[in-house]
Protein backbone atom coordinates (compact mmCIF):
# COMPACT_ATOMS: atom_id res chain seq x y z
CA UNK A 1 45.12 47.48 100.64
CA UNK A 2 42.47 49.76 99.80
CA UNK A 3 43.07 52.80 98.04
CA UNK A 4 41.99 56.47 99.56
CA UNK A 5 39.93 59.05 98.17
CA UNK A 6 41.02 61.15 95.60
CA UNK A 7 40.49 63.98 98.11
CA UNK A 8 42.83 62.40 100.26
CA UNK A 9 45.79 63.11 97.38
CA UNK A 10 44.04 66.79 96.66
CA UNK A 11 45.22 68.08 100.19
CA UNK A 12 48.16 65.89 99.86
CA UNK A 13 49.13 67.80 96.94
CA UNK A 14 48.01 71.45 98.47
CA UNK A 15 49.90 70.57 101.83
CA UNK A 16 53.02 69.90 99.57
CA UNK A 17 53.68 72.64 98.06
CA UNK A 18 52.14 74.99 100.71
CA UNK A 19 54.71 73.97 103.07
CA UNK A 20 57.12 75.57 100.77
CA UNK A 21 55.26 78.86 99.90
CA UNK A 22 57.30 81.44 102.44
CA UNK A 23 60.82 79.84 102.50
CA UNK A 24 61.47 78.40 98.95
CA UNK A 25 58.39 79.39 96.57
CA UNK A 26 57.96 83.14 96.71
CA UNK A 27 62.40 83.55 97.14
CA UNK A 28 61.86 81.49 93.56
CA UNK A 29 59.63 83.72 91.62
CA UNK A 30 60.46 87.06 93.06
CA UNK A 31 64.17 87.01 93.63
CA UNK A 32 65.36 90.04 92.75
CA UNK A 33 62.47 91.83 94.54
CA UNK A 34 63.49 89.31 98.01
CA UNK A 35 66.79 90.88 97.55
CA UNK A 36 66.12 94.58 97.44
CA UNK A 37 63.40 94.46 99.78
CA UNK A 38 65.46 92.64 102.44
CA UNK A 39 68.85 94.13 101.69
CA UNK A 40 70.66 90.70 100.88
CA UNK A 41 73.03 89.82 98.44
CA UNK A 42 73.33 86.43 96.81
CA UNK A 43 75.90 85.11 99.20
CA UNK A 44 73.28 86.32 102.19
CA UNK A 45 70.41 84.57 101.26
CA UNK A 46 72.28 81.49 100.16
CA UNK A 47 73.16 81.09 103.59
CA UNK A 48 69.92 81.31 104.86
CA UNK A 49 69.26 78.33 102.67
CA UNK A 50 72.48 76.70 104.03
CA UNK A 51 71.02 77.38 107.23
CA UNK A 52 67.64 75.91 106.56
CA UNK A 53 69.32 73.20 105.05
CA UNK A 54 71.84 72.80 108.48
CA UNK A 55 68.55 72.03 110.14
CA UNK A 56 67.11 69.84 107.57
CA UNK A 57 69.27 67.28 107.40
CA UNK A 58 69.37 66.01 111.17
CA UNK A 59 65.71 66.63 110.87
CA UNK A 60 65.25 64.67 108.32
CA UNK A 61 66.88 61.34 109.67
CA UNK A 62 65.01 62.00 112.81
CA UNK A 63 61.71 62.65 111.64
CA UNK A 64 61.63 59.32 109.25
CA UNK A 65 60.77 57.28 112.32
CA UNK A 66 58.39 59.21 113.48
CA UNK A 67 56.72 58.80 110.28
CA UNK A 68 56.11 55.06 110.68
CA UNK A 69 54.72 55.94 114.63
CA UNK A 70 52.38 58.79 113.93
CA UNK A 71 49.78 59.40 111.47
CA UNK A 72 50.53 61.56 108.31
CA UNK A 73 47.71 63.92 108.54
CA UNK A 74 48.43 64.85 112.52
CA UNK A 75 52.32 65.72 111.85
CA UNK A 76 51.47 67.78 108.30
CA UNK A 77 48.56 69.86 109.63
CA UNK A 78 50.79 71.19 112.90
CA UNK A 79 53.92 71.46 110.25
CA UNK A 80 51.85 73.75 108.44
CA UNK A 81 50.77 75.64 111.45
CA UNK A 82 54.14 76.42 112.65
CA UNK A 83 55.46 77.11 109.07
CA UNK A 84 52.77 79.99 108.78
CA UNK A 85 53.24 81.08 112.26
CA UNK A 86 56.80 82.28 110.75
CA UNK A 87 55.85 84.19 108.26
CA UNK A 88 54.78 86.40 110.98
CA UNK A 89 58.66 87.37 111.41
CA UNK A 90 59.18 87.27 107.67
CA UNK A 91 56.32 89.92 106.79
CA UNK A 92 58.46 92.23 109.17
CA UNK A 93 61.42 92.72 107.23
CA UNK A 94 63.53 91.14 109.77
CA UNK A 95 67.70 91.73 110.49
CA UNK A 96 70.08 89.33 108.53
CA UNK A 97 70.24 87.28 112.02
CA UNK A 98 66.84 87.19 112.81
CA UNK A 99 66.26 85.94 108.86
CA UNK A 100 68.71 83.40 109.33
CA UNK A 101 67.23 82.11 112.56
CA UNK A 102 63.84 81.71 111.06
CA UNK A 103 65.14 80.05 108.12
CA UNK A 104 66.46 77.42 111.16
CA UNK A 105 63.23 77.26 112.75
CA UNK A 106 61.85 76.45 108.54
CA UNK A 107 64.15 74.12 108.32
CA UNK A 108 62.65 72.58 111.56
CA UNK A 109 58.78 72.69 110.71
CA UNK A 110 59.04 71.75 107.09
CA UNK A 111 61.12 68.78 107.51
CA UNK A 112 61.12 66.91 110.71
CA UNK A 113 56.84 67.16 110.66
CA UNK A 114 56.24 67.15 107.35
CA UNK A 115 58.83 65.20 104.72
CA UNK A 116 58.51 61.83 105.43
CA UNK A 117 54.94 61.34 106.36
CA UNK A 118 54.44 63.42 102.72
CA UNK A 119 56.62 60.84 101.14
CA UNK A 120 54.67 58.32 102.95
CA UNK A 121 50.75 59.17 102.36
CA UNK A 122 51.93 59.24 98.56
CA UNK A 123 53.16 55.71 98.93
CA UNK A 124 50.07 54.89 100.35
CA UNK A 125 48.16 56.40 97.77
CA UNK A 126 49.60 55.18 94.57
CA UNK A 127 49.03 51.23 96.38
CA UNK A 128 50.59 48.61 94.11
CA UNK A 129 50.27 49.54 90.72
CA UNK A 130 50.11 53.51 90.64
CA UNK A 131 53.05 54.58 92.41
CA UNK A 132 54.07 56.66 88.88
CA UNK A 133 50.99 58.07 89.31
CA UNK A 134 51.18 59.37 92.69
CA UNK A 135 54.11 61.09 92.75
CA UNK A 136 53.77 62.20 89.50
CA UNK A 137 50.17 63.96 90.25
CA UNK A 138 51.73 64.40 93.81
CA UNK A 139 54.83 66.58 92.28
CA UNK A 140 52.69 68.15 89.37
CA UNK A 141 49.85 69.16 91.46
CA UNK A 142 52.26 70.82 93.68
CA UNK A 143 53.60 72.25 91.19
CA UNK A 144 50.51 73.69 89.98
CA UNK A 145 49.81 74.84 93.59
CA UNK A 146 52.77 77.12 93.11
CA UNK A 147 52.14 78.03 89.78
CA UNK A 148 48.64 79.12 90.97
CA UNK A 149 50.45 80.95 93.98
CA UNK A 150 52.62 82.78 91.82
CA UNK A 151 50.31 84.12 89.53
CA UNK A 152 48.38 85.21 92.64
CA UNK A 153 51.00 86.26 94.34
CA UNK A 154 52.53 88.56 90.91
CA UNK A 155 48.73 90.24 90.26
CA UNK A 156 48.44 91.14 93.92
CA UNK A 157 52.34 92.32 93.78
CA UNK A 158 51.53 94.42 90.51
CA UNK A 159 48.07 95.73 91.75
CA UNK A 160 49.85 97.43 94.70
CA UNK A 161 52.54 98.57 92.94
CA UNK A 162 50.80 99.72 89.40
CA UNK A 163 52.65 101.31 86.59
CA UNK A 164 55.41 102.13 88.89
CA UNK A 165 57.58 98.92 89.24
CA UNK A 166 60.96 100.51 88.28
CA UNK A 167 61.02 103.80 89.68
CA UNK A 168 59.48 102.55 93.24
CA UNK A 169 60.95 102.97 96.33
CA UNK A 170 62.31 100.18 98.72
CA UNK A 171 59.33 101.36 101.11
CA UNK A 172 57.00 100.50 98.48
CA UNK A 173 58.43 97.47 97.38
CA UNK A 174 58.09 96.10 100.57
CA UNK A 175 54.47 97.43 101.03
CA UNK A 176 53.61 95.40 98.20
CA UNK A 177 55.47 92.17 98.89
CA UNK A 178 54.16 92.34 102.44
CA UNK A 179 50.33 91.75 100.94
CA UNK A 180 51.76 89.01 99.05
CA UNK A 181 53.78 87.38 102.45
CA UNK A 182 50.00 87.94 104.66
CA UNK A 183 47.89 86.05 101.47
CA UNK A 184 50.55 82.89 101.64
CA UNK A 185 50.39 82.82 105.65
CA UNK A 186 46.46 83.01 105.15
CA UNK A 187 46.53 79.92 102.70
CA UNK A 188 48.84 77.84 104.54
CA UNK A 189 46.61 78.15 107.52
CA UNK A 190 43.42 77.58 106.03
CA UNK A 191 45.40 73.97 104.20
CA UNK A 192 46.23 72.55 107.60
CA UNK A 193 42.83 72.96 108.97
CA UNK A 194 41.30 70.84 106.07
CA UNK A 195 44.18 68.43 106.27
CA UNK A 196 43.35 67.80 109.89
CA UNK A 197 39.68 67.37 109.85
CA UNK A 198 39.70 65.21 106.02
CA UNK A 199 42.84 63.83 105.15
CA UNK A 200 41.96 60.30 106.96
CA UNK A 201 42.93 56.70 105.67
CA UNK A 202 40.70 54.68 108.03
CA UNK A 203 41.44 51.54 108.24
CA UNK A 204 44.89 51.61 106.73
CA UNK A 205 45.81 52.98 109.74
CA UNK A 206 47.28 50.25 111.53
CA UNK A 207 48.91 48.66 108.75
CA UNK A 208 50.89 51.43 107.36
CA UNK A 209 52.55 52.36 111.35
CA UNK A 210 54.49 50.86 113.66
CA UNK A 211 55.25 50.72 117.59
CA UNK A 212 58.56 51.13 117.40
CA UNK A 213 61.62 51.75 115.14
CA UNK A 214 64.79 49.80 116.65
CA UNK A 215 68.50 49.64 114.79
CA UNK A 216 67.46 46.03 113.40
CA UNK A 217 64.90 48.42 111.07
CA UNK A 218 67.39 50.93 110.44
CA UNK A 219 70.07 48.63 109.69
CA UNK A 220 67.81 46.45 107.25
CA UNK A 221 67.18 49.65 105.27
CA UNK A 222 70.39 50.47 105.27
CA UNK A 223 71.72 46.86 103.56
CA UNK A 224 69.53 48.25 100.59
CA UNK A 225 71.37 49.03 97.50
CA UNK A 226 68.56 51.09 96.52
CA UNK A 227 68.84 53.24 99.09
CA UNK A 228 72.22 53.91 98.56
CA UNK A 229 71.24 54.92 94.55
CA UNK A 230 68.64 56.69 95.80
CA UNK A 231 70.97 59.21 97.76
CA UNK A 232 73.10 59.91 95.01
CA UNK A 233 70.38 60.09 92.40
CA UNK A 234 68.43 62.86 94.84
CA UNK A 235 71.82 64.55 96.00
CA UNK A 236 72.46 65.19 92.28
CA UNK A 237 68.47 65.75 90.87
CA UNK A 238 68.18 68.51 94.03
CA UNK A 239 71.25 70.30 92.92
CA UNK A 240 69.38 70.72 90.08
CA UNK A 241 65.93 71.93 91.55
CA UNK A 242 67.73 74.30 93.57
CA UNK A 243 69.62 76.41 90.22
CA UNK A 244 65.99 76.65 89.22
CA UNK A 245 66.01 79.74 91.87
CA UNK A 246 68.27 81.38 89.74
CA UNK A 247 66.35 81.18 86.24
CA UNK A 248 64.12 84.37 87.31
CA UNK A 249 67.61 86.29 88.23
CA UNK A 250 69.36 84.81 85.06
CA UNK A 251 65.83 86.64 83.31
CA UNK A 252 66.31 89.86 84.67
CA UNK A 253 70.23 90.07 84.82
CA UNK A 254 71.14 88.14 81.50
CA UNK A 255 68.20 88.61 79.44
CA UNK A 256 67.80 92.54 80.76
CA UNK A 257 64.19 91.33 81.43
CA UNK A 258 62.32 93.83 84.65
CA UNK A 259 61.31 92.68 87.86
CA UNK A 260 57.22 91.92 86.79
CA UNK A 261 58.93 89.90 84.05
CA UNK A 262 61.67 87.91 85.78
CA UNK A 263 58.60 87.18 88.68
CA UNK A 264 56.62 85.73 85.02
CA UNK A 265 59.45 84.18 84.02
CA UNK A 266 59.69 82.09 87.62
CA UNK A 267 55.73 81.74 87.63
CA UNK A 268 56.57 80.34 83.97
CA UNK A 269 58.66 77.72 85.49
CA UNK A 270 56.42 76.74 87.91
CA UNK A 271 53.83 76.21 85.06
CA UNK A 272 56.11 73.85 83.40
CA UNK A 273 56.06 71.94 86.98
CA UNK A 274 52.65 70.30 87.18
CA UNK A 275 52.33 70.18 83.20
CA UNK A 276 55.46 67.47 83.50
CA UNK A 277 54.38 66.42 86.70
CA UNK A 278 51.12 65.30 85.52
CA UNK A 279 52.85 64.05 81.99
CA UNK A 280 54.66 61.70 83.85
CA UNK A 281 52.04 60.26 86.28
CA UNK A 282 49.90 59.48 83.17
CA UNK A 283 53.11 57.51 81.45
CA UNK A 284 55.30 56.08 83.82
CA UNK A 285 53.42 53.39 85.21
CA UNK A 286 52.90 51.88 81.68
CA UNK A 287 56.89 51.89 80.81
CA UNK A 288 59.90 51.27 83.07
CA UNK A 289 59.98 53.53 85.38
CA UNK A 290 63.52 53.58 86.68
CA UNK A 291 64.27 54.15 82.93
CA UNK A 292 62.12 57.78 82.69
CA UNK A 293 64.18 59.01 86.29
CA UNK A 294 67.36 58.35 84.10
CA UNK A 295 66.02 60.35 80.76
CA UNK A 296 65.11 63.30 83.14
CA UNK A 297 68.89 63.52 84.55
CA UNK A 298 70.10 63.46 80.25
CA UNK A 299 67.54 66.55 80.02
CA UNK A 300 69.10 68.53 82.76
CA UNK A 301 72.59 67.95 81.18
CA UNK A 302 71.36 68.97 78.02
CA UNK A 303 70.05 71.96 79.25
CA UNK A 304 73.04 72.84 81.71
CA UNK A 305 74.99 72.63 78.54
CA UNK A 306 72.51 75.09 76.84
CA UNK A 307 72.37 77.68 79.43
CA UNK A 308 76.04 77.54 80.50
CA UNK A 309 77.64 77.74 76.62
CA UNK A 310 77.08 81.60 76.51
CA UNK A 311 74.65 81.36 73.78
CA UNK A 312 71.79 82.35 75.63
CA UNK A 313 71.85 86.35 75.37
CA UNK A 314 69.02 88.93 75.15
CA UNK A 315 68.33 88.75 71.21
CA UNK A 316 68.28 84.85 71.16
CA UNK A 317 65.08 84.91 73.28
CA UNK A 318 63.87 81.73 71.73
CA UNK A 319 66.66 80.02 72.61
CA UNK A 320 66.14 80.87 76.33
CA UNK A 321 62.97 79.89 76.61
CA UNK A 322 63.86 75.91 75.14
CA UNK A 323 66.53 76.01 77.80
CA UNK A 324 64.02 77.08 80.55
CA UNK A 325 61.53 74.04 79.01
CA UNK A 326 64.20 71.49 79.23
CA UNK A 327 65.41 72.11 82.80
CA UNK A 328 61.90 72.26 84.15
CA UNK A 329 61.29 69.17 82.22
CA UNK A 330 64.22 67.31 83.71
CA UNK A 331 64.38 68.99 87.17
CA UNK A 332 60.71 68.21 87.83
CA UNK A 333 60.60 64.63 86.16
CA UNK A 334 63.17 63.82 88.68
CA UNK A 335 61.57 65.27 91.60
CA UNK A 336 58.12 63.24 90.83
CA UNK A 337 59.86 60.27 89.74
CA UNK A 338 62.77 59.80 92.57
CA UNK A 339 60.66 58.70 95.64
CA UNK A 340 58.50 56.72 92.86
CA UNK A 341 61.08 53.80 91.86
CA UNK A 342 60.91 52.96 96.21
CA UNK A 343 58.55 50.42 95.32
CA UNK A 344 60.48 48.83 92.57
CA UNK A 345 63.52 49.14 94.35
CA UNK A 346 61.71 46.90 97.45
CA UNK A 347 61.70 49.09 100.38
CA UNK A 348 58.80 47.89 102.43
CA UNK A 349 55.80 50.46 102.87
CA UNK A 350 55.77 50.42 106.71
CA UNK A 351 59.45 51.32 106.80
CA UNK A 352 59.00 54.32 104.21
CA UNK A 353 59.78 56.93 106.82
CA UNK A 354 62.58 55.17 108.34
CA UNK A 355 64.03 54.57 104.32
CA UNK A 356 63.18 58.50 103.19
CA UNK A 357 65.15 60.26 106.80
CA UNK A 358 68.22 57.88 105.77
CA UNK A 359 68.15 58.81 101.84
CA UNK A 360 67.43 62.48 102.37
CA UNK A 361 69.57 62.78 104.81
CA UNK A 362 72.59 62.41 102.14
CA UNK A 363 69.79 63.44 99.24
CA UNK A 364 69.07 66.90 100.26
CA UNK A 365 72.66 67.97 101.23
CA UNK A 366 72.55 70.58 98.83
CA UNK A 367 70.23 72.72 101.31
CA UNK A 368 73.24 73.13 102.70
CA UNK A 369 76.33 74.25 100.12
CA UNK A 370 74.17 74.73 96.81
CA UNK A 371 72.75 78.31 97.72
CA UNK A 372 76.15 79.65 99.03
CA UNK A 373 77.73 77.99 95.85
CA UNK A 374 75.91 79.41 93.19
CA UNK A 375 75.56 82.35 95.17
CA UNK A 376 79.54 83.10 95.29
CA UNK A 377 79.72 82.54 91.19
CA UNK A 378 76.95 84.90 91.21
CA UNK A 379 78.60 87.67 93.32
CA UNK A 380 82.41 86.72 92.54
CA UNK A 381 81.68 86.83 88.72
CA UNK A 382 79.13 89.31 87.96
CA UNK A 383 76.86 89.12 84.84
CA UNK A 384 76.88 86.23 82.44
CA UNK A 385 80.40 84.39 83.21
CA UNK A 386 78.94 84.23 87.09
CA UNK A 387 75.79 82.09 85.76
CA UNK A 388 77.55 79.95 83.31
CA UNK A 389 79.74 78.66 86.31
CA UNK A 390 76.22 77.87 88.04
CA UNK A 391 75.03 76.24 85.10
CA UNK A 392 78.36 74.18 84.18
CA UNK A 393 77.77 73.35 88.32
CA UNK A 394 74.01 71.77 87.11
CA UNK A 395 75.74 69.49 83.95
CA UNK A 396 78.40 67.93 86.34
CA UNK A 397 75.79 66.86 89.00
CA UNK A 398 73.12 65.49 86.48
CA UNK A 399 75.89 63.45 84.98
CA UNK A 400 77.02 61.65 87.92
CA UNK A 401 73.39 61.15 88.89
CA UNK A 402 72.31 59.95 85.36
CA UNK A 403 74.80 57.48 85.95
CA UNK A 404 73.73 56.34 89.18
CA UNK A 405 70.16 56.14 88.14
CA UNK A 406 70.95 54.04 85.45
CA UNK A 407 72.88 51.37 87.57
CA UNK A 408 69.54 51.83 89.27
CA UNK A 409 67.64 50.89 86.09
CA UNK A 410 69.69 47.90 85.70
CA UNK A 411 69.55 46.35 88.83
CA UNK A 412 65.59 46.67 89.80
CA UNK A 413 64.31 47.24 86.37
CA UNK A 414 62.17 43.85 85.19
CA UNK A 415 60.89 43.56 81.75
CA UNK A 416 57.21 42.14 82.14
């Protein structure tokens, strides 16, 4: 099967991330500013994640099949489209209600139009021998996307506000972040357009969908063992990704660092995405793969250790910023490297979407209880002790998904 443009991967990669910009992205780098300027408290906007992630998870079972019937580019550019459309109602400082309703309606355009038919063009991509590649470039280049975002979105939040950051008001807080909410709705809108008209595979068309998805697929996917790894191995690695929302908080609560620094701090992070993102798409396809997924779980225990051990205050400031390098390395390994061992783990290509709304629909649980969990150590145990409870939360899931990864490792792993 022929392999498609690199262009074809570019607006992959900007789609992926993009997606992500309103609900996940700018919550990630400006925390504390999301909860000032919407009046929320941890617990609050973790349930707007559970929320999202209430929606998700149906969504994602039932939009895997529609992956292998439609094509990718069709069901990403309107999931865009719709995702943009809400930040509408977001730029408007909406009630608690309202902002847990449109975290629903997220949940909706983000995931039922847009996972699997990700997941899938990046199969497609990477062909037979690249898959380490793809979603390697595929998770680093969306992490650059975000890093990129965040920088923009930080110099157009400090332009507005100046010199002035801690003594503004909540009126001009929310001036400020407002420019930043119109510039991502702007983007996103502009990346479906050019996914619509470009993002075309041709001829691979026909091979890659199929009429119909009856229970004889769905139960042949589910006899997989890998698929059953894989749901574990994601449950635990996502657990992971999702305490990296707290690292800009930990900044400015722990570390005593301001709000312009806790937002560099999360634009840091998201820096350290694509650089390990595109670290591993250069390396992985050359070792064992499986192998590299476990390694990245071992970092994020290491570094839940680090972070949750109290030794991380404000005059060991070298100390914080290993920690931060070793969960971004693990988290993000993980997240380019999970949907990558598919191939070796022989789920067939045209039943990708059917295979990714099964495994995510166990594999991104923690949408659901992760926010309101780290959010009640946060609020029940204020300061330092709250955040080591997050972190010890981080060591326990790596561990049971470093195991599971390297059953994984054992079973599907061949030496050549």
């Amino acid at each position: 099967m022929k392999q498609p443009s690199w262009y074809y991967l570019v607006l992959l990669i900007l789609s992926g991330e993009a997606v992500f910009i309103l609900p996940f992205v700018l919550p990630r780098i400006f925390r504390p500013t999301v909860l000032e300027v919407f009046a929320l408290t941890n617990v609050q906007i973790g349930l707007c994640f559970s929320i999202y992630g209430l929606v998700a998870v149906p969504s994602y079972l039932f939009g895997g099949p529609l992956a292998d019937k439609f094509p990718p580019r069709k069901l990403i550019a309107i999931a865009l489209w719709l995702t943009a459309l809400g930040g509408l109602l977001f730029a408007s400082y909406p009630s608690l209600i309202a902002l847990q309703i449109l975290y629903g309606y997220w949940g909706f355009t983000t995931i039922f139009l847009f996972w699997a038919p990700m997941i899938k063009a990046t199969r497609v991509w990477g062909g037979d021998a690249s898959q380490g590649k793809a979603f390697g470039f595929l998770d680093g280049g969306r992490g650059l996307t975000g890093f990129l975002f965040g920088l923009l979105g930080v110099f157009i939040f400090s332009l507005i506000m100046g010199n002035q950051v801690s003594d503004a008001s909540l009126k001009e807080s929310q001036e400020a972040f407002s420019f930043v909410i119109y510039a991502a709705i702007i983007i996103i809108s502009i990346i479906g357009l050019l996914v619509w008209i470009f993002m075309k595979v041709g001829e691979i068309e026909k091979d890659i969908l199929i009429e119909r998805i009856s229970f004889t697929e769905i139960k042949s996917v589910l006899r997989l063992p890998s698929v059953w790894l894989l749901m574990i191995i994601i449950l635990c690695a996502y657990v992971g990704y999702k305490i990296t929302d707290v690292v800009s908080q930990f900044a400015n609560e722990v570390m005593l660092y301001d709000q312009v620094e806790a937002a560099q701090v999360g634009t840091f992070l998201q820096f350290l995405r694509p650089a390990t993102g595109i670290l591993v798409g250069f390396l992985v396809d050359r070792f064992k793969i499986t192998f590299w997924l476990f390694l990245s779980l071992v970092l994020c225990i290491v570094a839940g250790v680090l972070f949750s051990s109290g030794l991380i205050v404000p005059s060991t400031a070298v100390l914080f910023l290993i920690a931060v390098v070793l969960i971004a390395m693990g988290v993000y390994a993980a997240r380019a490297l999970y949907f990558g061992v598919m191939k070796k783990g022989k789920i067939p290509l045209v039943l990708t979407g059917t295979a990714v709304g099964l495994i995510s629909l166990v594999g991104y649980t923690p949408d659901i209880f992760a926010g309101p969990a780290y959010g009640y150590f946060l609020d029940a145990y204020p300061g330092e002790q709250g955040y080591q409870y997050v972190f010890w939360m981080l060591t326990g899931f790596s561990f049971v998904g470093a195991v599971a990864a390297f059953i994984y490792y054992r079973l599907f792993e061949t030496v050549k």
